[in-house]
Protein backbone atom coordinates (compact mmCIF):
# COMPACT_ATOMS: atom_id res chain seq x y z
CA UNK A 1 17.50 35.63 4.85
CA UNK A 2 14.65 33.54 6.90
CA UNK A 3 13.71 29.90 5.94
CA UNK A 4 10.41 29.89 4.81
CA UNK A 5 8.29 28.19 7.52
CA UNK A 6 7.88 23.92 8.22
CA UNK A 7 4.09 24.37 6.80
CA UNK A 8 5.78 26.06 3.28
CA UNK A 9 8.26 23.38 3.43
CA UNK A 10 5.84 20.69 3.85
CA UNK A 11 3.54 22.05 1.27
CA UNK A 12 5.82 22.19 -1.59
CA UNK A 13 7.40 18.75 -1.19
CA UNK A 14 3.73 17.17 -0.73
CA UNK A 15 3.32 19.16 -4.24
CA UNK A 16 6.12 17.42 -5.51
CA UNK A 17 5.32 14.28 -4.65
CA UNK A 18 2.34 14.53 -6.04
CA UNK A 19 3.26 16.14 -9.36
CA UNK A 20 5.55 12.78 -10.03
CA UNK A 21 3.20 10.34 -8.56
CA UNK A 22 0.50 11.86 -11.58
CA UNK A 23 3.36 11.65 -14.07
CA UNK A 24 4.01 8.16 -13.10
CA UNK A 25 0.94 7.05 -13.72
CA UNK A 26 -0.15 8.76 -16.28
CA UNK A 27 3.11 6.81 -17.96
CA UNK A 28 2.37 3.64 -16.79
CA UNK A 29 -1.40 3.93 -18.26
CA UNK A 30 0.12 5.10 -21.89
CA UNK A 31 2.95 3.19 -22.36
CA UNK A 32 2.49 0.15 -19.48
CA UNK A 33 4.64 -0.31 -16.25
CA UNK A 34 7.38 -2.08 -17.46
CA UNK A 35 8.15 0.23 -21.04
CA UNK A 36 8.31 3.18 -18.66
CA UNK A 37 11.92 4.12 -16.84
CA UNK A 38 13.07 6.49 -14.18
CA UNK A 39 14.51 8.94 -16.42
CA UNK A 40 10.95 9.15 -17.99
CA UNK A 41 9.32 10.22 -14.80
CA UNK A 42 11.73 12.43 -14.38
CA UNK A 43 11.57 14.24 -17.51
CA UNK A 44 7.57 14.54 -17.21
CA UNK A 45 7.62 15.52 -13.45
CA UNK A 46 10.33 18.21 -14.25
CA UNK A 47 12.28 17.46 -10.99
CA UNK A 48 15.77 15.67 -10.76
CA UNK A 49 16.66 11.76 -10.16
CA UNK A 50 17.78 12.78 -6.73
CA UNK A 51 14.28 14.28 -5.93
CA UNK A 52 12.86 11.09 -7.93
CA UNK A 53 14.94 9.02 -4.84
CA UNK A 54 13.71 11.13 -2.51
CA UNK A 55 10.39 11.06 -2.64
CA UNK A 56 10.10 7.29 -3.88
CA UNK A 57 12.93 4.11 -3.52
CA UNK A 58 11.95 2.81 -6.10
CA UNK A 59 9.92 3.44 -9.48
CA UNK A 60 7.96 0.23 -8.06
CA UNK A 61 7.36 2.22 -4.68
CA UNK A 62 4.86 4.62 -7.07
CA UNK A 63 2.77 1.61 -7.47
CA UNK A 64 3.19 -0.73 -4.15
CA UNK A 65 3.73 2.30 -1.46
CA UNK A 66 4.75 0.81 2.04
CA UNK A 67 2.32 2.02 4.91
CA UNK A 68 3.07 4.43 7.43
CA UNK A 69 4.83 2.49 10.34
CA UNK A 70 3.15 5.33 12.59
CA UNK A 71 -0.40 4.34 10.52
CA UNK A 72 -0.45 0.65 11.33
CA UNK A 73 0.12 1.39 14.95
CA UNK A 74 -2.54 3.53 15.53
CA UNK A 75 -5.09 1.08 13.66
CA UNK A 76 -3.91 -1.64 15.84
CA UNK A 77 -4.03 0.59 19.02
CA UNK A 78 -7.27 1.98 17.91
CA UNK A 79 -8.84 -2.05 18.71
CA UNK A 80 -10.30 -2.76 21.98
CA UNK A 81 -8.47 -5.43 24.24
CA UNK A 82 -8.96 -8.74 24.46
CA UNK A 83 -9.02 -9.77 20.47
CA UNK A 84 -7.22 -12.54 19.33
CA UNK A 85 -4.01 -11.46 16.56
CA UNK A 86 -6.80 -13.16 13.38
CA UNK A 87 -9.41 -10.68 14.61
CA UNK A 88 -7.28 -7.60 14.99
CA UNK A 89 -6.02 -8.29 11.54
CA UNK A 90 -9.19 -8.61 10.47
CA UNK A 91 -10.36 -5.89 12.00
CA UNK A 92 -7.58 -3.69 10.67
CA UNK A 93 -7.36 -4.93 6.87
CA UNK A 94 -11.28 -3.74 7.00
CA UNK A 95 -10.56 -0.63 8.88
CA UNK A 96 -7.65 0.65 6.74
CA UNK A 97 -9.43 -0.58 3.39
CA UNK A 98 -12.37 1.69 4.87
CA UNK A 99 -10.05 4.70 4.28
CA UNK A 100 -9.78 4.49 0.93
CA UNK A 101 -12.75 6.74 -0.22
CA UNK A 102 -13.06 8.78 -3.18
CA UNK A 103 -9.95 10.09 -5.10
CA UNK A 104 -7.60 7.42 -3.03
CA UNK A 105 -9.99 4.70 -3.83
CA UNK A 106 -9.66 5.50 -7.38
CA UNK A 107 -6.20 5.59 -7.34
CA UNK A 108 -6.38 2.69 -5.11
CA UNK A 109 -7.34 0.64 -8.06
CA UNK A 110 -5.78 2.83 -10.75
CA UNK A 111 -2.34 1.37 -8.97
CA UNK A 112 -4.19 -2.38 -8.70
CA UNK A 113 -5.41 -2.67 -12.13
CA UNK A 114 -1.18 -1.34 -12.90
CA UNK A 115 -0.31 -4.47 -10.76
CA UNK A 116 -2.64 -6.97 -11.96
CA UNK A 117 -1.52 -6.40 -15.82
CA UNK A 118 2.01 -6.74 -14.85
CA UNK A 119 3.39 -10.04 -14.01
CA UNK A 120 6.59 -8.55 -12.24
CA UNK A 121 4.61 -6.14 -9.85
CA UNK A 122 2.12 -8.96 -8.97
CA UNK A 123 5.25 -10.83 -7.79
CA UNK A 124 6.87 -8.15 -6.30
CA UNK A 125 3.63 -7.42 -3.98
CA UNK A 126 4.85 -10.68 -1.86
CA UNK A 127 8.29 -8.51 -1.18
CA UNK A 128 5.88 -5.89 0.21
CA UNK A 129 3.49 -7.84 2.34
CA UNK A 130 6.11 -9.74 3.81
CA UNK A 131 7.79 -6.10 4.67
CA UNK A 132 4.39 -5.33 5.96
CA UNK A 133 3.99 -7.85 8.04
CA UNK A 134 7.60 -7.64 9.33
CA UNK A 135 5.89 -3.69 10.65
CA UNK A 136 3.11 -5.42 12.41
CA UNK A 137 4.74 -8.08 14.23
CA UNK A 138 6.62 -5.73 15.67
CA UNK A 139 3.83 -3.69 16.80
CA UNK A 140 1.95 -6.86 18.04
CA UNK A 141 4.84 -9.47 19.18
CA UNK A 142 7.53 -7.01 20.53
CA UNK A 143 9.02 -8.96 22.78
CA UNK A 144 9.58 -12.25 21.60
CA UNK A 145 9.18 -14.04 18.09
CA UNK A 146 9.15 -18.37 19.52
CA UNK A 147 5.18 -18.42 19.16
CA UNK A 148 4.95 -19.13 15.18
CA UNK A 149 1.36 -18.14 15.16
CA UNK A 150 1.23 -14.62 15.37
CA UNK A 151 3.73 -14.90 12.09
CA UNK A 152 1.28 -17.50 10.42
CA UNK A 153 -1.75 -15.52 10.84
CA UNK A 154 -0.02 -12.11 10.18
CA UNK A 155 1.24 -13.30 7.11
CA UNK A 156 -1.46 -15.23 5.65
CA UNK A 157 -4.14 -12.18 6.92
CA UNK A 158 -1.79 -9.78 4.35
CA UNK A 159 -1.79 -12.15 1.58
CA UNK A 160 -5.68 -12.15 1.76
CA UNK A 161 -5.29 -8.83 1.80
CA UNK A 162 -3.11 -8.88 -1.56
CA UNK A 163 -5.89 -11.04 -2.83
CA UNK A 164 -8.79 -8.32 -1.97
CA UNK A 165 -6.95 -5.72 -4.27
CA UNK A 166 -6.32 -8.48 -6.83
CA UNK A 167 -9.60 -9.80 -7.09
CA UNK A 168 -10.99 -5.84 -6.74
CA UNK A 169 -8.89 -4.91 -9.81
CA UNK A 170 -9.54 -7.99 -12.13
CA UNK A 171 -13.31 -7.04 -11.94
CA UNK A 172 -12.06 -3.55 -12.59
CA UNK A 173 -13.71 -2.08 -9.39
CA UNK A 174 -17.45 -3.17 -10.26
CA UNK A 175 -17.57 -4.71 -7.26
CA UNK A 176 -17.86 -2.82 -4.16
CA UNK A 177 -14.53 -3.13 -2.07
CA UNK A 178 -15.91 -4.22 0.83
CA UNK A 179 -17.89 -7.26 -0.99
CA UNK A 180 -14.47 -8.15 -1.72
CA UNK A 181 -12.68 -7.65 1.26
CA UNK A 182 -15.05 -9.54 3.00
CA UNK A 183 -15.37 -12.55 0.65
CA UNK A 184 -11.79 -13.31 0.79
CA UNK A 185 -11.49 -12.65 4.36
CA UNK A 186 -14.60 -15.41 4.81
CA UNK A 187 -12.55 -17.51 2.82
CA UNK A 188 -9.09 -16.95 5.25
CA UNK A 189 -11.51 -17.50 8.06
CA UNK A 190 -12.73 -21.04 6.59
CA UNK A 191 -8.78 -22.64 6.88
């Protein structure tokens, strides 16, 4: 008997994915993040706690998903020479905020508003941006890690970038995410 081919493969476990990110959430809207477990999701997905693991870490991965390694490279490749470490964070906060349209921006702030209402995910964000910015300085500071700026700026450019989603949710997406994004990062500009 043949395997079925990569694109099959692919297909169903992007299904899968899928099928318990939407029970997830739709759990976490009904009953609130922290009243829903594991063993929930995995009831309402139909798939096993193994798959659960596979696909997500954690049940706070649904909400908070770590970007692509391979995603932040290629938006920090994608700038032209010659910016200084603030501007290409800058640059790339507004550029990967700017792919966000349409379903993904909705569940963009379906996951925010999830984070804002619970005081355990809010704090856990901080695990994930410094995470995040562990990824970039790679990317940007390969070599060597003496100069403390690149870390500074790196840092503080993803916790205005926690703020953006923050600030987006708590006013429940009425105001345009870019309005946001770019009053906060006026603000990180200001220090």
């Amino acid at each position: 008997m043949t395997s079925p081919p990569p694109d099959h493969r692919a297909r169903k476990r992007a299904e899968t994915h899928r099928r318990i990110y939407r029970a997830a959430m739709d759990l976490f809207r009904e009953h609130g993040y922290d009243a829903v477990t594991v063993g929930q999701i995995v009831a309402a997905s139909q798939v096993s706690v193994p798959t659960f693991y596979d696909h997500f870490p954690s049940k706070e991965h649904v909400v908070l998903p770590m970007p692509d390694p391979g995603a932040i490279e290629k938006i920090l490749l994608a700038q032209g020479e010659g910016l200084t470490i603030a501007e290409r964070m800058r640059s790339g906060i507004l550029h990967w905020l700017s792919a966000f349209q349409g379903t993904d921006r909705d569940e963009l702030l379906e996951r925010w508003r999830i984070v804002v209402r619970t005081p355990g995910l809010r704090t856990r964000a901080a695990t994930f941006e410094r995470a995040t910015a562990e990824m970039i300085l790679g990317f940007v500071t390969p070599e060597t890690r003496a100069d403390v700026v690149p870390d500074i700026v790196v840092t503080a450019s993803l916790s205005a970038y926690t703020q953006i989603l923050v600030r987006w949710a708590e006013a429940d997406g009425r105001r345009p995410l870019e309005e946001v994004a770019e009053e906060v990062l006026a603000a990180l500009h200001e220090l």
